[in-house]
PDB file of N, CA and C in Angstrom:
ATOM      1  N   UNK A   1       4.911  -2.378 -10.451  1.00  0.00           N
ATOM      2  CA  UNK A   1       4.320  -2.436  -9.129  1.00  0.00           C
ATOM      3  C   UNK A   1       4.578  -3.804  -8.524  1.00  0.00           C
ATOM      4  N   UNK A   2       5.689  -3.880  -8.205  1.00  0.00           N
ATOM      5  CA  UNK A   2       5.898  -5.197  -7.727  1.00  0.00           C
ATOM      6  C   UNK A   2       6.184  -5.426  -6.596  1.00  0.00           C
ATOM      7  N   UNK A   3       5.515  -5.850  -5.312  1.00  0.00           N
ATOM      8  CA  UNK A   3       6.210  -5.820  -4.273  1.00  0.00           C
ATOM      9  C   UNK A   3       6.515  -7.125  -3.419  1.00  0.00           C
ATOM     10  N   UNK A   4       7.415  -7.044  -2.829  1.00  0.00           N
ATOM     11  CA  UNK A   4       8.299  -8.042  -2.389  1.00  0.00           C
ATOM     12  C   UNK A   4       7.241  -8.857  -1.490  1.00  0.00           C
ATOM     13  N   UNK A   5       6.652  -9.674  -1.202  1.00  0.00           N
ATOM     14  CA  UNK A   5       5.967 -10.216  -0.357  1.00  0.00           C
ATOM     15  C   UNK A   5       7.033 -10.791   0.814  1.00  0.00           C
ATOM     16  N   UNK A   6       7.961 -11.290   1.060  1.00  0.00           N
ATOM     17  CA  UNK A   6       8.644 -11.425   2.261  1.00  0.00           C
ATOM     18  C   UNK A   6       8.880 -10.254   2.486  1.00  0.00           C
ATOM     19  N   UNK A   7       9.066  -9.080   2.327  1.00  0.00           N
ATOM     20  CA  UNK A   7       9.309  -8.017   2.960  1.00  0.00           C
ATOM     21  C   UNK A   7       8.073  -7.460   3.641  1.00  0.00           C
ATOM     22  N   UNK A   8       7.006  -7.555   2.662  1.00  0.00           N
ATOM     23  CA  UNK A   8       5.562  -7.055   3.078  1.00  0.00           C
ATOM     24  C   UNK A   8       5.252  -7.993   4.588  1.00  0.00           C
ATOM     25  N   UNK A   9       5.549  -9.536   4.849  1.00  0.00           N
ATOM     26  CA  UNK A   9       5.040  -9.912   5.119  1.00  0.00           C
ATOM     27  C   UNK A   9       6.061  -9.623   6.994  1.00  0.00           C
ATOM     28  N   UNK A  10       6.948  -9.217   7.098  1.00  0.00           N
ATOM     29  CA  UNK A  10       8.002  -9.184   8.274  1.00  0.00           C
ATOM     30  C   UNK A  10       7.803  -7.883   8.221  1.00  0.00           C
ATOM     31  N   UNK A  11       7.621  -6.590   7.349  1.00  0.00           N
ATOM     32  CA  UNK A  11       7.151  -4.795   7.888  1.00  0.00           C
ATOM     33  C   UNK A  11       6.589  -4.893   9.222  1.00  0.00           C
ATOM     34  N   UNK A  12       7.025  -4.186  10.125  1.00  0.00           N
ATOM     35  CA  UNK A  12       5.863  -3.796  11.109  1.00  0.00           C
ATOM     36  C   UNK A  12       4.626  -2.699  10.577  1.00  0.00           C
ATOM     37  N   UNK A  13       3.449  -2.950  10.239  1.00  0.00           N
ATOM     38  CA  UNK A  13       2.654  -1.887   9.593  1.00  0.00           C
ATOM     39  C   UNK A  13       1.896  -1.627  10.775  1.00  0.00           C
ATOM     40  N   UNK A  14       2.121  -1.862  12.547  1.00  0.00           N
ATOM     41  CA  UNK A  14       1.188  -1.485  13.515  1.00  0.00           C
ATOM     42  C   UNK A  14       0.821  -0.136  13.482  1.00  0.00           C
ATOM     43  N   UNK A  15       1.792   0.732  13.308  1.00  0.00           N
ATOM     44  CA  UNK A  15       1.258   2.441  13.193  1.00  0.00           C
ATOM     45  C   UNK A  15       0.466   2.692  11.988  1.00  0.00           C
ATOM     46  N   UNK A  16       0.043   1.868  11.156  1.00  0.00           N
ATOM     47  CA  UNK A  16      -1.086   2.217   9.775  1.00  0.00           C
ATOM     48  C   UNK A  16      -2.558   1.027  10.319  1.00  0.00           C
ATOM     49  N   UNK A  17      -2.412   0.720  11.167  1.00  0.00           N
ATOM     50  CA  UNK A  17      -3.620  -0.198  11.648  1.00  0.00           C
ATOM     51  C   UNK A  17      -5.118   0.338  11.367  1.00  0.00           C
ATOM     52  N   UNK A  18      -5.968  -0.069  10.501  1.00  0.00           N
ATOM     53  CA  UNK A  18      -7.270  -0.181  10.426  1.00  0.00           C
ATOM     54  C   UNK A  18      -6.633   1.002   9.303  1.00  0.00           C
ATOM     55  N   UNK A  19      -6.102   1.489   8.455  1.00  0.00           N
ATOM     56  CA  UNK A  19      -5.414   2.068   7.391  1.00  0.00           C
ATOM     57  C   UNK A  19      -5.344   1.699   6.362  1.00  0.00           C
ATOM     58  N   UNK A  20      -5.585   2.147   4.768  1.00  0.00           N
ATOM     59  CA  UNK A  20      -5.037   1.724   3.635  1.00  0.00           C
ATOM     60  C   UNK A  20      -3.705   2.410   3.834  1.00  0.00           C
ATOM     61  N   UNK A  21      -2.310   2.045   2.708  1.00  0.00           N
ATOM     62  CA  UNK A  21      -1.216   2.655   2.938  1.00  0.00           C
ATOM     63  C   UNK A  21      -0.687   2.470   1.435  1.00  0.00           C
ATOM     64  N   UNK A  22      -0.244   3.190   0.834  1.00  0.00           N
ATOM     65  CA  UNK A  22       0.247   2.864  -0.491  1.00  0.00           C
ATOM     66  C   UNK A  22       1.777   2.847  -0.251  1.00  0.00           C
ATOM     67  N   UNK A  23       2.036   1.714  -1.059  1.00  0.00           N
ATOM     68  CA  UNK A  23       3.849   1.458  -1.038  1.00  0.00           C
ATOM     69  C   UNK A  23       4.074   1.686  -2.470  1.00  0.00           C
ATOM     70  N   UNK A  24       5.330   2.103  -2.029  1.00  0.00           N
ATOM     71  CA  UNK A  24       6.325   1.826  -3.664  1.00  0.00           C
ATOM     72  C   UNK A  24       7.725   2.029  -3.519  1.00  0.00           C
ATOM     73  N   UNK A  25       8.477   1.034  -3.683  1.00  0.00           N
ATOM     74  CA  UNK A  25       9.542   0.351  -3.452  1.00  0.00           C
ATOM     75  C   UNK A  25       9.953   0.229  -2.218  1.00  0.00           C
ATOM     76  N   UNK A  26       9.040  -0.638  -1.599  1.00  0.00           N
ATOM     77  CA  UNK A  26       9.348  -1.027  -0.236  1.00  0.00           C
ATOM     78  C   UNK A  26       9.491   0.152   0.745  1.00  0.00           C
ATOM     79  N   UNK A  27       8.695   1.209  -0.103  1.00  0.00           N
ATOM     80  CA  UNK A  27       7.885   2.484   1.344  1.00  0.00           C
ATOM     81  C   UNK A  27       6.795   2.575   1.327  1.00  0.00           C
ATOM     82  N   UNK A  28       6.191   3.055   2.299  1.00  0.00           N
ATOM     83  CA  UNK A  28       4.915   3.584   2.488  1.00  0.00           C
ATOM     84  C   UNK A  28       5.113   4.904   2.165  1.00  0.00           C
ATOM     85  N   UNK A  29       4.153   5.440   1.210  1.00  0.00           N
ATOM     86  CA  UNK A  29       4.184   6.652   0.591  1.00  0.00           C
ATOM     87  C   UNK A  29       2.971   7.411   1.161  1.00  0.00           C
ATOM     88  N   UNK A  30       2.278   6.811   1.531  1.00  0.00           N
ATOM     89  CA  UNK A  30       1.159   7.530   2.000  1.00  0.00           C
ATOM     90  C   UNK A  30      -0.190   6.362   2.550  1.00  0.00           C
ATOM     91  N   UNK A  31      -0.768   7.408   3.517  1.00  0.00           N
ATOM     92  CA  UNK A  31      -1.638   5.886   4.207  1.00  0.00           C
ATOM     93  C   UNK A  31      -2.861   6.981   4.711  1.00  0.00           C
ATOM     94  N   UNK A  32      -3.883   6.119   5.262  1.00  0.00           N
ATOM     95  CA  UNK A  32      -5.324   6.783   5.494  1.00  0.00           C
ATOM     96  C   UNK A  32      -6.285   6.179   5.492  1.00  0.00           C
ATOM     97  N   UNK A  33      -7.582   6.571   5.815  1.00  0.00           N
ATOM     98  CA  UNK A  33      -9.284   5.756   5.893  1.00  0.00           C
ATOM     99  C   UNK A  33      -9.557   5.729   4.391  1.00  0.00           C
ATOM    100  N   UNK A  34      -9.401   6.303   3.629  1.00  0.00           N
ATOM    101  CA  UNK A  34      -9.993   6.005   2.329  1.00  0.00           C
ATOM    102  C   UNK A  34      -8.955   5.875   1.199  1.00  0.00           C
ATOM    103  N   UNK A  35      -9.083   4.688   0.585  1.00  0.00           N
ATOM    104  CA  UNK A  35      -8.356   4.103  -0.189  1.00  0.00           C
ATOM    105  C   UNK A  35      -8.151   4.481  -1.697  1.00  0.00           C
ATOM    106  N   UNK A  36      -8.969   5.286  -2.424  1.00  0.00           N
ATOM    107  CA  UNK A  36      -8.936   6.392  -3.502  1.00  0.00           C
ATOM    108  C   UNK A  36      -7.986   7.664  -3.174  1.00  0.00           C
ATOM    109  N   UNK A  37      -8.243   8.079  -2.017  1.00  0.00           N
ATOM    110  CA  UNK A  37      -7.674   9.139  -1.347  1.00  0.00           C
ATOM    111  C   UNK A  37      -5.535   8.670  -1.290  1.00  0.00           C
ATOM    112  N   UNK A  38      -5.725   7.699  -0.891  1.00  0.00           N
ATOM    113  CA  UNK A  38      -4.401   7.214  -0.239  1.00  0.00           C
ATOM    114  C   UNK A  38      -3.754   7.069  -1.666  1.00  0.00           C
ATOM    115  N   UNK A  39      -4.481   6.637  -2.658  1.00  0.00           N
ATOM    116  CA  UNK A  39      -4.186   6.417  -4.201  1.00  0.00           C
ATOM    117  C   UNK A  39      -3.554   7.670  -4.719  1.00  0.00           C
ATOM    118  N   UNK A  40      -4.663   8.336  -4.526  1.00  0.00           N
ATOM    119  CA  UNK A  40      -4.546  10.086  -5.589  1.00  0.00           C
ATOM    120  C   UNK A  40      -2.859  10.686  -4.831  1.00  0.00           C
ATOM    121  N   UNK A  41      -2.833  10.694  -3.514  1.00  0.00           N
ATOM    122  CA  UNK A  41      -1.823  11.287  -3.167  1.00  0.00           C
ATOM    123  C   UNK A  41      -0.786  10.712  -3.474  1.00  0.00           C
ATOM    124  N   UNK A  42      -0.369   9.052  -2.985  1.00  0.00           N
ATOM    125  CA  UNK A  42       0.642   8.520  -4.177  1.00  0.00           C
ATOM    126  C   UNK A  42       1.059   8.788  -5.488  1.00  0.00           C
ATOM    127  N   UNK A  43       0.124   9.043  -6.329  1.00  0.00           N
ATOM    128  CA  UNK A  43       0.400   8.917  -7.271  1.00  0.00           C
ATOM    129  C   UNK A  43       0.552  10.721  -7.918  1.00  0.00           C
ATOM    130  N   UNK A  44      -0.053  11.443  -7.493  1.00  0.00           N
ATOM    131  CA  UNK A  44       0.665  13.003  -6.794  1.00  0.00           C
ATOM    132  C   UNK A  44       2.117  13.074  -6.679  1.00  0.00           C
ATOM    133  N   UNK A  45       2.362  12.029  -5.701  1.00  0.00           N
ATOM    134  CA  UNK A  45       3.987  12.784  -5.299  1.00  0.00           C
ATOM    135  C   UNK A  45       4.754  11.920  -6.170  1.00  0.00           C
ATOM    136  N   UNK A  46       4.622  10.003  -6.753  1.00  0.00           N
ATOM    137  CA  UNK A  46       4.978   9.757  -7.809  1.00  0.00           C
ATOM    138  C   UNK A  46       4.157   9.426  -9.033  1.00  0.00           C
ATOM    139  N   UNK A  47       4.458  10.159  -9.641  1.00  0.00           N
ATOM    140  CA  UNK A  47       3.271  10.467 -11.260  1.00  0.00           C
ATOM    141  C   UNK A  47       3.751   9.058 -12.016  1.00  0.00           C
ATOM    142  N   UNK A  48       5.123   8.780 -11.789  1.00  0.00           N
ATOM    143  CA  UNK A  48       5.662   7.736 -12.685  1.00  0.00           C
ATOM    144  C   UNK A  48       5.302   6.422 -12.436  1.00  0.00           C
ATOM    145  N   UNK A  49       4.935   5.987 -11.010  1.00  0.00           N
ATOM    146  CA  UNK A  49       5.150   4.964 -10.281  1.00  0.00           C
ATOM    147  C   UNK A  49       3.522   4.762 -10.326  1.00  0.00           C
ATOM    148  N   UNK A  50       3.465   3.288 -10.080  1.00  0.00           N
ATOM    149  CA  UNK A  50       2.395   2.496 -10.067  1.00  0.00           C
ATOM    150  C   UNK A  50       2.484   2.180  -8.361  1.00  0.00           C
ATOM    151  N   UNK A  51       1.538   2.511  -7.528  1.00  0.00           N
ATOM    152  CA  UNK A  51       1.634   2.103  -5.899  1.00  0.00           C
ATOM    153  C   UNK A  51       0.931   0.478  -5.747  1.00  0.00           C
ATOM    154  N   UNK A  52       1.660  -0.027  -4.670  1.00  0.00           N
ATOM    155  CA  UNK A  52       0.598  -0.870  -4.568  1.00  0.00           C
ATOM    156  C   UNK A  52      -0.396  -0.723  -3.299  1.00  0.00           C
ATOM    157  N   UNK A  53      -0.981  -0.812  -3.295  1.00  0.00           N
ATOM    158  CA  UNK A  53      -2.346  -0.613  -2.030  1.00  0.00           C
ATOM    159  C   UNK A  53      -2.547  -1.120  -1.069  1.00  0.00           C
ATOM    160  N   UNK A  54      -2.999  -1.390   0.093  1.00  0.00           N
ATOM    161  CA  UNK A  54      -2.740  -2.876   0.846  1.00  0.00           C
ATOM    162  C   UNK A  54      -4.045  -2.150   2.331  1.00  0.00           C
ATOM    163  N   UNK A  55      -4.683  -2.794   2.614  1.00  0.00           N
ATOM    164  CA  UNK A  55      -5.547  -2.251   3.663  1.00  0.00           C
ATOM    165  C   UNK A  55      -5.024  -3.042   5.083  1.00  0.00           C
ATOM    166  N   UNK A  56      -4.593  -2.439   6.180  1.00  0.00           N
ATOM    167  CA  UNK A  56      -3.464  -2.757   7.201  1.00  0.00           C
ATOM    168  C   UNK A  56      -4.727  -3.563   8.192  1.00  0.00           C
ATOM    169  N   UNK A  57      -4.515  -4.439   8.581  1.00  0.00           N
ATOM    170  CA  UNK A  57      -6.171  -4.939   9.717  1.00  0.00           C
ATOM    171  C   UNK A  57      -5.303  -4.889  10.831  1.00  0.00           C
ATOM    172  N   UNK A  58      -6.728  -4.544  11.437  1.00  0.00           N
ATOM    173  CA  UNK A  58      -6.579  -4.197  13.383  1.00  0.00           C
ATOM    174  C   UNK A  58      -6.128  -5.350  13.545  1.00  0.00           C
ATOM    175  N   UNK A  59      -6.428  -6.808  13.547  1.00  0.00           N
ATOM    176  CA  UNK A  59      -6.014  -7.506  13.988  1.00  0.00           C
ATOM    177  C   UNK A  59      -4.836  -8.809  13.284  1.00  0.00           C
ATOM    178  N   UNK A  60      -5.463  -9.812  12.722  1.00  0.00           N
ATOM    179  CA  UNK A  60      -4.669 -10.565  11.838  1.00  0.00           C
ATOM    180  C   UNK A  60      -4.390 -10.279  10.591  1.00  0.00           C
ATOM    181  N   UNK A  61      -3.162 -10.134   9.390  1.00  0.00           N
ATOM    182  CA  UNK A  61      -3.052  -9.824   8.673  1.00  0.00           C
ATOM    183  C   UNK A  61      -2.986 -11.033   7.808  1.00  0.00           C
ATOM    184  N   UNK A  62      -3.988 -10.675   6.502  1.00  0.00           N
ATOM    185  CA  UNK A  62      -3.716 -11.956   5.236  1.00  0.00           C
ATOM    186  C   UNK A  62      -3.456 -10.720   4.196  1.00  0.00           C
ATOM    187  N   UNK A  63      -2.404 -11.607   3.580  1.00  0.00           N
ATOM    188  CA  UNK A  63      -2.237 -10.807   2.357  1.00  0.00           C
ATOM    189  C   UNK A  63      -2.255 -11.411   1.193  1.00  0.00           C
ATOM    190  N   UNK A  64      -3.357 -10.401   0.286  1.00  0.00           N
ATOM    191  CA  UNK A  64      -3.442 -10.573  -1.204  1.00  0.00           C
ATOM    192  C   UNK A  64      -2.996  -9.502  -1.752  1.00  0.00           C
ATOM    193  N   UNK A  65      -2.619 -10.058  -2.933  1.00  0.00           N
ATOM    194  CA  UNK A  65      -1.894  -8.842  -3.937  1.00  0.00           C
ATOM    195  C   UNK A  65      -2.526  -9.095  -5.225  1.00  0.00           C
ATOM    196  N   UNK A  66      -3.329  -8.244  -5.682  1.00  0.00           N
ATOM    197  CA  UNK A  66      -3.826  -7.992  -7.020  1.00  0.00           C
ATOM    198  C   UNK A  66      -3.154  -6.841  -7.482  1.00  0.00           C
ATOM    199  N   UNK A  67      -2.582  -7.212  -9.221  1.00  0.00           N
ATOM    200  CA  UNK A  67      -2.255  -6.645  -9.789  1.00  0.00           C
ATOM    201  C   UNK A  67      -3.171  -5.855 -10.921  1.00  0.00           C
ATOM    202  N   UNK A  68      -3.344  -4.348 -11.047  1.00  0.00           N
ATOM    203  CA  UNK A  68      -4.579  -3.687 -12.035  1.00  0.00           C
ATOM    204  C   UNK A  68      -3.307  -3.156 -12.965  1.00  0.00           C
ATOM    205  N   UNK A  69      -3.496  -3.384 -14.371  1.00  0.00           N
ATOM    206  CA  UNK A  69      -2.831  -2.804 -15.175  1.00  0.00           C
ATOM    207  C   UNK A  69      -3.432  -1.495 -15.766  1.00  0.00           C
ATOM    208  N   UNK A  70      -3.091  -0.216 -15.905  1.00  0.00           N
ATOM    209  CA  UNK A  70      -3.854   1.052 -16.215  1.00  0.00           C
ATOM    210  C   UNK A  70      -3.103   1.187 -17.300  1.00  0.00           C
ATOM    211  N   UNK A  71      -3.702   1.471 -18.685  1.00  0.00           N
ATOM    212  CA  UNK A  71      -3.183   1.654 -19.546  1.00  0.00           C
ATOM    213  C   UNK A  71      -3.646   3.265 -20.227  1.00  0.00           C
TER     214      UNK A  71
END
């Protein structure tokens, strides 16, 4: 689950605004109001792949990236 932070940080994510959105490999795989939800379906369409999560803000964007290892 590794994602590129210069890429994250130049995306236009305006159409996922006030949105969680799950990426994996530099896509958005799926996005929505609830962030379990946006999870389950990621990980639905890839079973293999670890998403990373990211909650899109209406207005200024800061980004943190925490990594959860599921074993």
């Amino acid at each position: 689950m590794a994602v590129d932070v210069k890429w994250f940080s130049k995306h236009d994510f305006s159409r996922y605004s006030g949105k969680y959105v799950a990426i994996i490999d530099k896509r958005v795989v799926s996005s929505g109001k609830n962030a379990k939800k946006v999870w389950e379906n990621a990980k639905k369409k890839f079973p293999e792949e670890t998403p990373a999560i990211a909650k899109i803000s209406k207005k200024e964007t800061y980004v943190l990236f925490v990594e959860i290892r599921v074993s």
